[in-house]
PDB file of N, CA and C in Angstrom:
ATOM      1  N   UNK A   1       2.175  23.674  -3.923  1.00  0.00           N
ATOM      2  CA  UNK A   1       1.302  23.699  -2.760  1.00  0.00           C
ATOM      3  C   UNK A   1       1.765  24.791  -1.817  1.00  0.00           C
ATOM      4  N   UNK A   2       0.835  25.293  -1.576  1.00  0.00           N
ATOM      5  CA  UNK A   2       1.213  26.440  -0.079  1.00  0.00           C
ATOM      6  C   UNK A   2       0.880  25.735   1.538  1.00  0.00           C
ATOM      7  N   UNK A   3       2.166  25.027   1.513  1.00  0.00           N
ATOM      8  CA  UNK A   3       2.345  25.019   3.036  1.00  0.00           C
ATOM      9  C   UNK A   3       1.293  24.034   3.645  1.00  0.00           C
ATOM     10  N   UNK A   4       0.411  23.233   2.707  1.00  0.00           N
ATOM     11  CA  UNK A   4      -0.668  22.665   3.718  1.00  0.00           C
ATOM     12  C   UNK A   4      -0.506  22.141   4.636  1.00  0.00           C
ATOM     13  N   UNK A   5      -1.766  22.020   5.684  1.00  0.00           N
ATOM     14  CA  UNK A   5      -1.665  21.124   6.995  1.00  0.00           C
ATOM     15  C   UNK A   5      -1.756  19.830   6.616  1.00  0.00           C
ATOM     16  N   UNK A   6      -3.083  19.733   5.759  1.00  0.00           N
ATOM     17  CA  UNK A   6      -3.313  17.905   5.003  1.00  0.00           C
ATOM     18  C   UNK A   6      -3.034  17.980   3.574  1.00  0.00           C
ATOM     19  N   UNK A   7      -2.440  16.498   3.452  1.00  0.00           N
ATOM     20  CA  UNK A   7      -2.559  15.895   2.105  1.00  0.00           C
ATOM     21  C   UNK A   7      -3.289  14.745   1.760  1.00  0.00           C
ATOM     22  N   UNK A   8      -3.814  14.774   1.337  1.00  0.00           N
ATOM     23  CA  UNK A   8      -4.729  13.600   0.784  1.00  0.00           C
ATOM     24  C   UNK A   8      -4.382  13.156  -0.488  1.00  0.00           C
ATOM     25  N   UNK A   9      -4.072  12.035  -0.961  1.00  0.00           N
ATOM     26  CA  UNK A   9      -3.230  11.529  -2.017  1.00  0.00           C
ATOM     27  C   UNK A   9      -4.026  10.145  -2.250  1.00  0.00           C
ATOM     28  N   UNK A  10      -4.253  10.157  -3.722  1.00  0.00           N
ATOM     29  CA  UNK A  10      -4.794   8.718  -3.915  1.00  0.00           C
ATOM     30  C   UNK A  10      -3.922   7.868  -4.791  1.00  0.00           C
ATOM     31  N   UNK A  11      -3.134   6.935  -4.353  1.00  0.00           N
ATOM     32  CA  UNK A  11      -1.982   6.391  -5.047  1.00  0.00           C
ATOM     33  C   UNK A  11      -1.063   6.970  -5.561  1.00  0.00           C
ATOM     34  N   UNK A  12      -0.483   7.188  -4.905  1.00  0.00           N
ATOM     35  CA  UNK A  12       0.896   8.414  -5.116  1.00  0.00           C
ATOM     36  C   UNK A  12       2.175   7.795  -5.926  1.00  0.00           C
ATOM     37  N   UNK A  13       2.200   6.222  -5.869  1.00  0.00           N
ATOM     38  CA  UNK A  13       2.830   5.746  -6.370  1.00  0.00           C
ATOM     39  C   UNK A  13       2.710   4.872  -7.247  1.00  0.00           C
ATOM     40  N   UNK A  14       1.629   4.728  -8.095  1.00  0.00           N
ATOM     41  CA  UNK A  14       0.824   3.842  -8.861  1.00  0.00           C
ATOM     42  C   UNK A  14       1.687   4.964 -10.064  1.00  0.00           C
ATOM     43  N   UNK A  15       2.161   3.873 -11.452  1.00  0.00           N
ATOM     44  CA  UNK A  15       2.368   4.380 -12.684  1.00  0.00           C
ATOM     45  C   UNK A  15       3.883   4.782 -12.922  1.00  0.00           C
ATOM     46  N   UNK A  16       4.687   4.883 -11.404  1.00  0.00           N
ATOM     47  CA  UNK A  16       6.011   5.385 -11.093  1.00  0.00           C
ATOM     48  C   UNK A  16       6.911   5.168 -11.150  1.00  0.00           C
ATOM     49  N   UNK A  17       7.950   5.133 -12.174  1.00  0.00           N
ATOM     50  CA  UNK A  17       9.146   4.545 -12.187  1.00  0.00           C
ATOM     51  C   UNK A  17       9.772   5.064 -10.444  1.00  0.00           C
ATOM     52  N   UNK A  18      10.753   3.629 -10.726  1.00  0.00           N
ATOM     53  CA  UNK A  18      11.357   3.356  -8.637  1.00  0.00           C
ATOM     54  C   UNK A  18      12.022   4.351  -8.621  1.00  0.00           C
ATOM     55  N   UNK A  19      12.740   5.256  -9.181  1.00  0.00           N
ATOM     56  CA  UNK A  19      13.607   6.603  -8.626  1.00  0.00           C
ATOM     57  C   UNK A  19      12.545   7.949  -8.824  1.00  0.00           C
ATOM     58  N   UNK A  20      11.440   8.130  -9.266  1.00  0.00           N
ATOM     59  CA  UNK A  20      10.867   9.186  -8.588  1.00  0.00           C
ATOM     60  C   UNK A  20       9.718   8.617  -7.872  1.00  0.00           C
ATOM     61  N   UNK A  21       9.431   7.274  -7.523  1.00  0.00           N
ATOM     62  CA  UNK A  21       8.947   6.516  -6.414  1.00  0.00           C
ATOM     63  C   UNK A  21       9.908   6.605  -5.253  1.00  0.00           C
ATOM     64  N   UNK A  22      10.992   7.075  -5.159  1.00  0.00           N
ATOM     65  CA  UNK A  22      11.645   6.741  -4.039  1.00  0.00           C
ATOM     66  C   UNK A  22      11.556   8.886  -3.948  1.00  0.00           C
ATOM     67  N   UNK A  23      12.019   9.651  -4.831  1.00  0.00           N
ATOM     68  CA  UNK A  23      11.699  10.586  -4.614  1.00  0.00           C
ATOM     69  C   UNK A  23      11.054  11.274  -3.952  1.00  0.00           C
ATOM     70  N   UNK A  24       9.124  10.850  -4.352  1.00  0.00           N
ATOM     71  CA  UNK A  24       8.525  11.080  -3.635  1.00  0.00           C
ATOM     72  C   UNK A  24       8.095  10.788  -2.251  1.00  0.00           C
ATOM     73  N   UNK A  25       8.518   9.120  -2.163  1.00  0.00           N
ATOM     74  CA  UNK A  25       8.527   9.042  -0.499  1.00  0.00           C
ATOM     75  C   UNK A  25       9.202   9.286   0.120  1.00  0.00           C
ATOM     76  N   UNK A  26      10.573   9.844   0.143  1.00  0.00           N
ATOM     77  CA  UNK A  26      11.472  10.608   0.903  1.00  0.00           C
ATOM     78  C   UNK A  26      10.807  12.149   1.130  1.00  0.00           C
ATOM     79  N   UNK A  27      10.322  12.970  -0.234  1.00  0.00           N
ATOM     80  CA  UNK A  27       9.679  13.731   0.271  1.00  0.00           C
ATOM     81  C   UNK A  27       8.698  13.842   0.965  1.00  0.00           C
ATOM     82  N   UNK A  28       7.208  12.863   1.246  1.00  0.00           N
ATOM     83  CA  UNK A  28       6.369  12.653   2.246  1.00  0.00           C
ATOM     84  C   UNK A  28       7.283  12.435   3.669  1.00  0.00           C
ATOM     85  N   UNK A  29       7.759  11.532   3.553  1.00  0.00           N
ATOM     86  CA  UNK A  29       8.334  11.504   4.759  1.00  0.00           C
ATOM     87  C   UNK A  29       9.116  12.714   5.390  1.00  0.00           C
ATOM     88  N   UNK A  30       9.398  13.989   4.838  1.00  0.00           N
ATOM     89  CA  UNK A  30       9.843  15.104   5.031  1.00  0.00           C
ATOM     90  C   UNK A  30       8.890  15.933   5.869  1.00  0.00           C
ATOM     91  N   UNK A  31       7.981  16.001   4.315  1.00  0.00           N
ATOM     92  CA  UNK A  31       6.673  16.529   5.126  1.00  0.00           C
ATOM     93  C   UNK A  31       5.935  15.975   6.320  1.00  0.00           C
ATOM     94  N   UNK A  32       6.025  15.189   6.483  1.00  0.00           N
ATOM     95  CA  UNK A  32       5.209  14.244   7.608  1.00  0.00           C
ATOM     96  C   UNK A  32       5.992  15.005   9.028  1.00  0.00           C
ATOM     97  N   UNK A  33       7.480  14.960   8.873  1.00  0.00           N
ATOM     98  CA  UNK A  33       8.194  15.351   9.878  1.00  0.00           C
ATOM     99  C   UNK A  33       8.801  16.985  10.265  1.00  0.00           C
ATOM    100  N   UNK A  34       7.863  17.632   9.107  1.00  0.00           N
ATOM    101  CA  UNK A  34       7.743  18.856   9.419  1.00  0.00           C
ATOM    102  C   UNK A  34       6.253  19.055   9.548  1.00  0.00           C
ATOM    103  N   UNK A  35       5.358  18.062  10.384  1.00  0.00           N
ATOM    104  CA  UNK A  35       4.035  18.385  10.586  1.00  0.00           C
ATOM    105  C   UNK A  35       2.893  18.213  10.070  1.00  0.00           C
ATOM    106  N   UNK A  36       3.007  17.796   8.771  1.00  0.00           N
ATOM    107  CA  UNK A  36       1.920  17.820   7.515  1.00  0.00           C
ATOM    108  C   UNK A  36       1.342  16.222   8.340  1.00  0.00           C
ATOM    109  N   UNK A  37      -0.193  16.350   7.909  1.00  0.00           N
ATOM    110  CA  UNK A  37      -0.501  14.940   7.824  1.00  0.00           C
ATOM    111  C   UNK A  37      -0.894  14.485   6.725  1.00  0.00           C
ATOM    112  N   UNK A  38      -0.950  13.355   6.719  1.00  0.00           N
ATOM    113  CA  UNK A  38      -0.614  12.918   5.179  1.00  0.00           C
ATOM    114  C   UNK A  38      -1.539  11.625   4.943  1.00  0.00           C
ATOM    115  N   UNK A  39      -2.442  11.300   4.332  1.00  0.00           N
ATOM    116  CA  UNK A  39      -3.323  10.806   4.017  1.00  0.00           C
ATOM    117  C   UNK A  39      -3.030   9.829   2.706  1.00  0.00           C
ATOM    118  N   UNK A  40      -3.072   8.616   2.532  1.00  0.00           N
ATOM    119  CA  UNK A  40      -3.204   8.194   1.161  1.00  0.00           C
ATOM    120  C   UNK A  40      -3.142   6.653   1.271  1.00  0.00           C
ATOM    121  N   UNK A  41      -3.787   6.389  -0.351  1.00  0.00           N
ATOM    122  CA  UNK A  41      -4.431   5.351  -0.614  1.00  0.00           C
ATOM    123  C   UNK A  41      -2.962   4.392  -1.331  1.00  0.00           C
ATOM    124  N   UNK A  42      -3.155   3.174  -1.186  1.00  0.00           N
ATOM    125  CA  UNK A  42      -2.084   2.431  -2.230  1.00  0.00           C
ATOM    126  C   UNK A  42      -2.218   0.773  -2.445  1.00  0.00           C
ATOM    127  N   UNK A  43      -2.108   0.126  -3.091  1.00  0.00           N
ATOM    128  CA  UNK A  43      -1.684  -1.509  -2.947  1.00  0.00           C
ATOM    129  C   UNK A  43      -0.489  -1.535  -3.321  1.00  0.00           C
ATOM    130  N   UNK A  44       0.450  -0.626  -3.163  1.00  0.00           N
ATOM    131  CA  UNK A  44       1.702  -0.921  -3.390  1.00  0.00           C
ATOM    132  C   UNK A  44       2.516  -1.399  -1.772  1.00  0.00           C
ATOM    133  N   UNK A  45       1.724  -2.370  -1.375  1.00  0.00           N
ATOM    134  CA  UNK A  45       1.898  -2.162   0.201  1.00  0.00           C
ATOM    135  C   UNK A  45       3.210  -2.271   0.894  1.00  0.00           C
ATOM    136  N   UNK A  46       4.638  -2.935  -0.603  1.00  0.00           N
ATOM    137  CA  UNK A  46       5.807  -2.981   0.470  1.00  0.00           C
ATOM    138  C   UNK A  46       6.096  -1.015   0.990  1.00  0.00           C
ATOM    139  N   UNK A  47       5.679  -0.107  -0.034  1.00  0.00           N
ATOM    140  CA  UNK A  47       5.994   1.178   0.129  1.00  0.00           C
ATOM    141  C   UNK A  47       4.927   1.850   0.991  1.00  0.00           C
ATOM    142  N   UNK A  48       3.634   0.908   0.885  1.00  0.00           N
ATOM    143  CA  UNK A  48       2.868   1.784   2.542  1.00  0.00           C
ATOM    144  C   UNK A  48       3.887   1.729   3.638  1.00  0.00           C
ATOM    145  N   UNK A  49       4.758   0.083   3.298  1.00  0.00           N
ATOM    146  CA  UNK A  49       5.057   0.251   5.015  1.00  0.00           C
ATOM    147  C   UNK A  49       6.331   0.864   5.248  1.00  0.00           C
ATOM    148  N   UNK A  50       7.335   1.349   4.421  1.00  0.00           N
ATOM    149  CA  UNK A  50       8.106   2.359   4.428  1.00  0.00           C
ATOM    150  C   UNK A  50       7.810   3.705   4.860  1.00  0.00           C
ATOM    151  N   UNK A  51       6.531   3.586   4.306  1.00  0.00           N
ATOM    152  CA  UNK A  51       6.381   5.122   4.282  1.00  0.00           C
ATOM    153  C   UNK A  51       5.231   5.439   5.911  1.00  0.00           C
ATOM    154  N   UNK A  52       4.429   5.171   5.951  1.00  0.00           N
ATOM    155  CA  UNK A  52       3.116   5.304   7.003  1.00  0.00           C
ATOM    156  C   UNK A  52       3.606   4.617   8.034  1.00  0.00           C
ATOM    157  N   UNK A  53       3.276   6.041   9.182  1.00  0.00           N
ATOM    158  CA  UNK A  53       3.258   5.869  10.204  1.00  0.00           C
ATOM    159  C   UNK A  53       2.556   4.564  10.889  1.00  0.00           C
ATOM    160  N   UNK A  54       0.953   5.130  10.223  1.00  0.00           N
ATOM    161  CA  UNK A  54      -0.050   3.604  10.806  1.00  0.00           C
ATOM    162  C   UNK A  54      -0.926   3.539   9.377  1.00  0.00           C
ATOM    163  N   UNK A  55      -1.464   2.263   9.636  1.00  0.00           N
ATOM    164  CA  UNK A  55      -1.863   1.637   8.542  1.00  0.00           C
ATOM    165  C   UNK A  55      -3.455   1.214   8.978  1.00  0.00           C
ATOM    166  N   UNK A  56      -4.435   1.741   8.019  1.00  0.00           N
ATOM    167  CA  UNK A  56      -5.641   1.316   8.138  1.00  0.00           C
ATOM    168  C   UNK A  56      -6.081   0.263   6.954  1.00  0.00           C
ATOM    169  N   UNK A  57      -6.773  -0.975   6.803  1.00  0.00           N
ATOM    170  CA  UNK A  57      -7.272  -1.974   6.188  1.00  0.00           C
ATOM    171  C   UNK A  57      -8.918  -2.142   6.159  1.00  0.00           C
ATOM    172  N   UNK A  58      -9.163  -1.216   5.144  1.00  0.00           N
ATOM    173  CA  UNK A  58     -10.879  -1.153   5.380  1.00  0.00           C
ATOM    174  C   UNK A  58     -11.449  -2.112   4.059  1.00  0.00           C
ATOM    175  N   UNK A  59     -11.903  -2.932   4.446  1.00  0.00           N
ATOM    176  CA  UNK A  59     -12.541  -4.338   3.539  1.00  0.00           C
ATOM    177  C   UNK A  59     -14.289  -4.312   3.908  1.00  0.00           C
ATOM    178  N   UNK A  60     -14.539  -3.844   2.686  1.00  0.00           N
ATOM    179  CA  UNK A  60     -15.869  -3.623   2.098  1.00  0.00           C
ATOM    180  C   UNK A  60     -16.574  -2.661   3.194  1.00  0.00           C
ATOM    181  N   UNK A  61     -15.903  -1.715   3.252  1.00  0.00           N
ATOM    182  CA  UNK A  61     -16.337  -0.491   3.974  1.00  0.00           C
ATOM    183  C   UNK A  61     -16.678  -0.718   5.764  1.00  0.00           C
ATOM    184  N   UNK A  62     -15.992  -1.906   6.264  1.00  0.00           N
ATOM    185  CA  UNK A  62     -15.671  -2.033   7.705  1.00  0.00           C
ATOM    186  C   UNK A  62     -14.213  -2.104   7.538  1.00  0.00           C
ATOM    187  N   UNK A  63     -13.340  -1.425   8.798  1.00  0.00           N
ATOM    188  CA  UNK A  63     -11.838  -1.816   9.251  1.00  0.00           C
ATOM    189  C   UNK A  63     -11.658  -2.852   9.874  1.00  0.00           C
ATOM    190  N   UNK A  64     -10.893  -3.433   8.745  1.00  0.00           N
ATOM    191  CA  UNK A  64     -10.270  -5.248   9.327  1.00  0.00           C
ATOM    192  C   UNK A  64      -9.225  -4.872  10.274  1.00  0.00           C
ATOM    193  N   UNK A  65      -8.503  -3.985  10.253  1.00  0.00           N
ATOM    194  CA  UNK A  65      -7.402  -3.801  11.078  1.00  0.00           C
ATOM    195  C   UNK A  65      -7.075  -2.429  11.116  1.00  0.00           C
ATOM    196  N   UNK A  66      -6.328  -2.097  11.944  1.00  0.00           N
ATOM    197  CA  UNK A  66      -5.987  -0.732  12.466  1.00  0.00           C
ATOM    198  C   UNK A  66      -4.919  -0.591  13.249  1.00  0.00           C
ATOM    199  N   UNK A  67      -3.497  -0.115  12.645  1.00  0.00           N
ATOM    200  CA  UNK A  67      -2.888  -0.273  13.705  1.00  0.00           C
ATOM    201  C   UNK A  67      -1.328   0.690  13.538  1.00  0.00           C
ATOM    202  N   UNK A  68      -0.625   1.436  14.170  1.00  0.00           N
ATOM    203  CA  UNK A  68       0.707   1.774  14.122  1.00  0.00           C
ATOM    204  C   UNK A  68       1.654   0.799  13.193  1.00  0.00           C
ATOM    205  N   UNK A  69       2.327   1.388  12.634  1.00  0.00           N
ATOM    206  CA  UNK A  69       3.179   0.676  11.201  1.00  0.00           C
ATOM    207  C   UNK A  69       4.312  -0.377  11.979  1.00  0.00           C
ATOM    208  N   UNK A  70       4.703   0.534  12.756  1.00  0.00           N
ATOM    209  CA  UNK A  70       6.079  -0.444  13.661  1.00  0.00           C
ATOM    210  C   UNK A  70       5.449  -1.480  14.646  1.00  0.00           C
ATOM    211  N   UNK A  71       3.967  -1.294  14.818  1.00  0.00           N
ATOM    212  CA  UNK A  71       3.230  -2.296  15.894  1.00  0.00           C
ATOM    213  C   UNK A  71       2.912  -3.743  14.933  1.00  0.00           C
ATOM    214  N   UNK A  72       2.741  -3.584  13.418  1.00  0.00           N
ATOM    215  CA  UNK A  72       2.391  -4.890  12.818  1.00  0.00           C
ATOM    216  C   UNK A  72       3.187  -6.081  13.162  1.00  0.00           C
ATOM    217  N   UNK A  73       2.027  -6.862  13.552  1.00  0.00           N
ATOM    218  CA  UNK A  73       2.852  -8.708  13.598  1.00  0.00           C
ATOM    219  C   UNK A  73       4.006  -8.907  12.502  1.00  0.00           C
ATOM    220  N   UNK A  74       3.812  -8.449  11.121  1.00  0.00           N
ATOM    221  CA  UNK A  74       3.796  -9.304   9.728  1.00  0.00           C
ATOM    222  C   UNK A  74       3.894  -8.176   8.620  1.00  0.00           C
ATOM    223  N   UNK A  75       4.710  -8.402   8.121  1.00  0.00           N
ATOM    224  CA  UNK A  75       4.601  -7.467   7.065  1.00  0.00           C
ATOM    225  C   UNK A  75       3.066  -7.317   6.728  1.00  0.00           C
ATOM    226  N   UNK A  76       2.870  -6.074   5.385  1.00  0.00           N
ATOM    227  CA  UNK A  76       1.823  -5.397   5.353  1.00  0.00           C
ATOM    228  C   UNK A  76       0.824  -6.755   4.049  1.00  0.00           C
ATOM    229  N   UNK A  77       1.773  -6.764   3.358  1.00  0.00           N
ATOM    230  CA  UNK A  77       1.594  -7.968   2.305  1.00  0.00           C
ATOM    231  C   UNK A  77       1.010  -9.527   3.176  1.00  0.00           C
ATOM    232  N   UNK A  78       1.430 -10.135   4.232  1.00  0.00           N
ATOM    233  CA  UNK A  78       1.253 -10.678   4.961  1.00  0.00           C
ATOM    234  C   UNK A  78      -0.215 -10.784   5.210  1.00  0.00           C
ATOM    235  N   UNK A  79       0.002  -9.607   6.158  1.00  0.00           N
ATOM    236  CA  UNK A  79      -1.475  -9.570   7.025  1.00  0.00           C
ATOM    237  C   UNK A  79      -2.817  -9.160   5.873  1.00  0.00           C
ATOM    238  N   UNK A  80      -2.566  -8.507   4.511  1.00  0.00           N
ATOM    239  CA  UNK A  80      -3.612  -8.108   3.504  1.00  0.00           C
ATOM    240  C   UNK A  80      -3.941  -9.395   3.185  1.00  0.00           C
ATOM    241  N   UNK A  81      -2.815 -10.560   2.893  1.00  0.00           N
ATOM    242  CA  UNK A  81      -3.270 -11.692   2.185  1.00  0.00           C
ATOM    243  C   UNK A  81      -3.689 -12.887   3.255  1.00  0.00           C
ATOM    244  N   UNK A  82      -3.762 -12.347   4.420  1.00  0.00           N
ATOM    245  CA  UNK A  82      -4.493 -13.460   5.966  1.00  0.00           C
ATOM    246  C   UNK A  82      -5.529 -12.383   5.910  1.00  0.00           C
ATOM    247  N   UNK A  83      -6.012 -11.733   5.530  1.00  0.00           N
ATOM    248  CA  UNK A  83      -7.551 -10.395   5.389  1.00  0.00           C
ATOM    249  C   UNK A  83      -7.930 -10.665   4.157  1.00  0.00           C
ATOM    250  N   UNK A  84      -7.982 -11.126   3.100  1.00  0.00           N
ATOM    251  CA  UNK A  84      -8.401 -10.865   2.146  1.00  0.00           C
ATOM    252  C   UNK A  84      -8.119 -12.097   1.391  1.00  0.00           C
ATOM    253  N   UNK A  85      -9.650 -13.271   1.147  1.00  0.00           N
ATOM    254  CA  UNK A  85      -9.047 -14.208   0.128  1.00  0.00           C
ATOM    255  C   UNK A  85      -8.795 -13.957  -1.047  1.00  0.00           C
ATOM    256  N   UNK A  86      -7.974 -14.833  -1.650  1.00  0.00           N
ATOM    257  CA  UNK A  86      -7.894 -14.376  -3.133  1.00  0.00           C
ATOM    258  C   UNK A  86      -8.382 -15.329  -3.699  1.00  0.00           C
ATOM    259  N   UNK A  87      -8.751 -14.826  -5.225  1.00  0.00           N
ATOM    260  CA  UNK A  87      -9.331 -15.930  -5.944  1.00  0.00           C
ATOM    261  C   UNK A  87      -8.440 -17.001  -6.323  1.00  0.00           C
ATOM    262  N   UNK A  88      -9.035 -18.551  -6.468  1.00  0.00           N
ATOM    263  CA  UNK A  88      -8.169 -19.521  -6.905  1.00  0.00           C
ATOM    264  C   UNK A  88      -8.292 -19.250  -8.868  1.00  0.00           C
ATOM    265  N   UNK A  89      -7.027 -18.908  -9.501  1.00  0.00           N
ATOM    266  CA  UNK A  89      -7.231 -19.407 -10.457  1.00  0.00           C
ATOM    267  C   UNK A  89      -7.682 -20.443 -11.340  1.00  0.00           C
ATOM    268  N   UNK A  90      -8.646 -20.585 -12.449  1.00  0.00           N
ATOM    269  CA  UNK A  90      -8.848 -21.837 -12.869  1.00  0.00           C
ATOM    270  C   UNK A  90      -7.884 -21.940 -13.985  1.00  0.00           C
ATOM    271  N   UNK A  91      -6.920 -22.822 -14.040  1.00  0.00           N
ATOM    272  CA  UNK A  91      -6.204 -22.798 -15.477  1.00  0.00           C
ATOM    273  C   UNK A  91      -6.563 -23.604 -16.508  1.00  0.00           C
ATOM    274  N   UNK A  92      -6.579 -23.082 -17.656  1.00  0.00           N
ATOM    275  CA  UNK A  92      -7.490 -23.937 -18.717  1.00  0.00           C
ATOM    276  C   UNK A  92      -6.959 -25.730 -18.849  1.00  0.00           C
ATOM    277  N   UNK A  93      -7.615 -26.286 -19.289  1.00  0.00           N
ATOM    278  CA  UNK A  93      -6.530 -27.776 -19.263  1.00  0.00           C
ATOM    279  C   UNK A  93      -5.521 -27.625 -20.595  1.00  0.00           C
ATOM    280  N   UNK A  94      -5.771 -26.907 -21.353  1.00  0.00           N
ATOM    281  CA  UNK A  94      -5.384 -26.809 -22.406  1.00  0.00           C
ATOM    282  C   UNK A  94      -3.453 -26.941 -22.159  1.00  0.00           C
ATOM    283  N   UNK A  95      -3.492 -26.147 -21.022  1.00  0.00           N
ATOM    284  CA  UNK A  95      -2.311 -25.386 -20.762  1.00  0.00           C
ATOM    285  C   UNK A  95      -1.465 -26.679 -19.707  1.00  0.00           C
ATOM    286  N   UNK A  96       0.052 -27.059 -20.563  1.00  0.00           N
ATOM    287  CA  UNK A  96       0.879 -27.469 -19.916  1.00  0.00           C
ATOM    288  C   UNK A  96       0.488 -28.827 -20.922  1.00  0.00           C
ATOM    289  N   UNK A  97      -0.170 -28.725 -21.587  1.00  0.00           N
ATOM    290  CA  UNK A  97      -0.588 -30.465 -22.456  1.00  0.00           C
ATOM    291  C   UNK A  97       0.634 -30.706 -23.704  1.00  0.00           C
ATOM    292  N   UNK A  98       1.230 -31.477 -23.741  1.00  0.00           N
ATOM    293  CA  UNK A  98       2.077 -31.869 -24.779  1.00  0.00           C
ATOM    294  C   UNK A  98       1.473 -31.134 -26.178  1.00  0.00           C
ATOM    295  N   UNK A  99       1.878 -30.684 -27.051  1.00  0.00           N
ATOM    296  CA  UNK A  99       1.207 -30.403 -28.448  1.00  0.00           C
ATOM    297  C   UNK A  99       0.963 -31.041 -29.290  1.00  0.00           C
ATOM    298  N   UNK A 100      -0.054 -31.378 -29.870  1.00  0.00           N
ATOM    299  CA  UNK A 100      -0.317 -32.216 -30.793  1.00  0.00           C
ATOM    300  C   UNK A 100       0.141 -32.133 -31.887  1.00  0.00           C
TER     301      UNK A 100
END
């Protein structure tokens, strides 16, 4: 890259073994602090909140939340899973039955 002002990144850490996962967010965080802004997508959310300044939560194309990284109540995992129900699994009955 030459020097950009923005980066825009869509899961930067999706697929990543943890030592060039940690690689690369030491290097964002470099760049960030030599000026770059830095843009990107993830559900890897314990490493959004390492890494991002502030954190946006856009659920079905409105923002549930918006806010500075060090301002969150709750971790990032936290507040996604009080924003976002999850499905109840159905588990088959099959499962956990003595064997015949």
């Amino acid at each position: 890259l030459h020097n950009p002002q923005v980066l825009i990144l869509d899961e930067p850490f999706e697929g990543i073994e943890p030592v060039m996962a940690e690689t690369i967010r030491e290097l964002l965080i470099t760049l960030s602090r030599l000026g770059v802004t830095i843009l990107f997508t993830s559900h890897i959310l314990s490493m959004v909140q390492r890494v991002a300044t502030h954190c946006i939560l856009i659920r079905n194309g409105v923002v549930a939340w918006n806010s500075r990284t060090e301002e969150l109540p709750a971790t990032l995992e936290a507040m996604y899973f009080d924003a976002v129900e999850a499905p109840t699994p159905e588990v088959p009955s099959w499962i956990g039955s003595p064997p015949s």
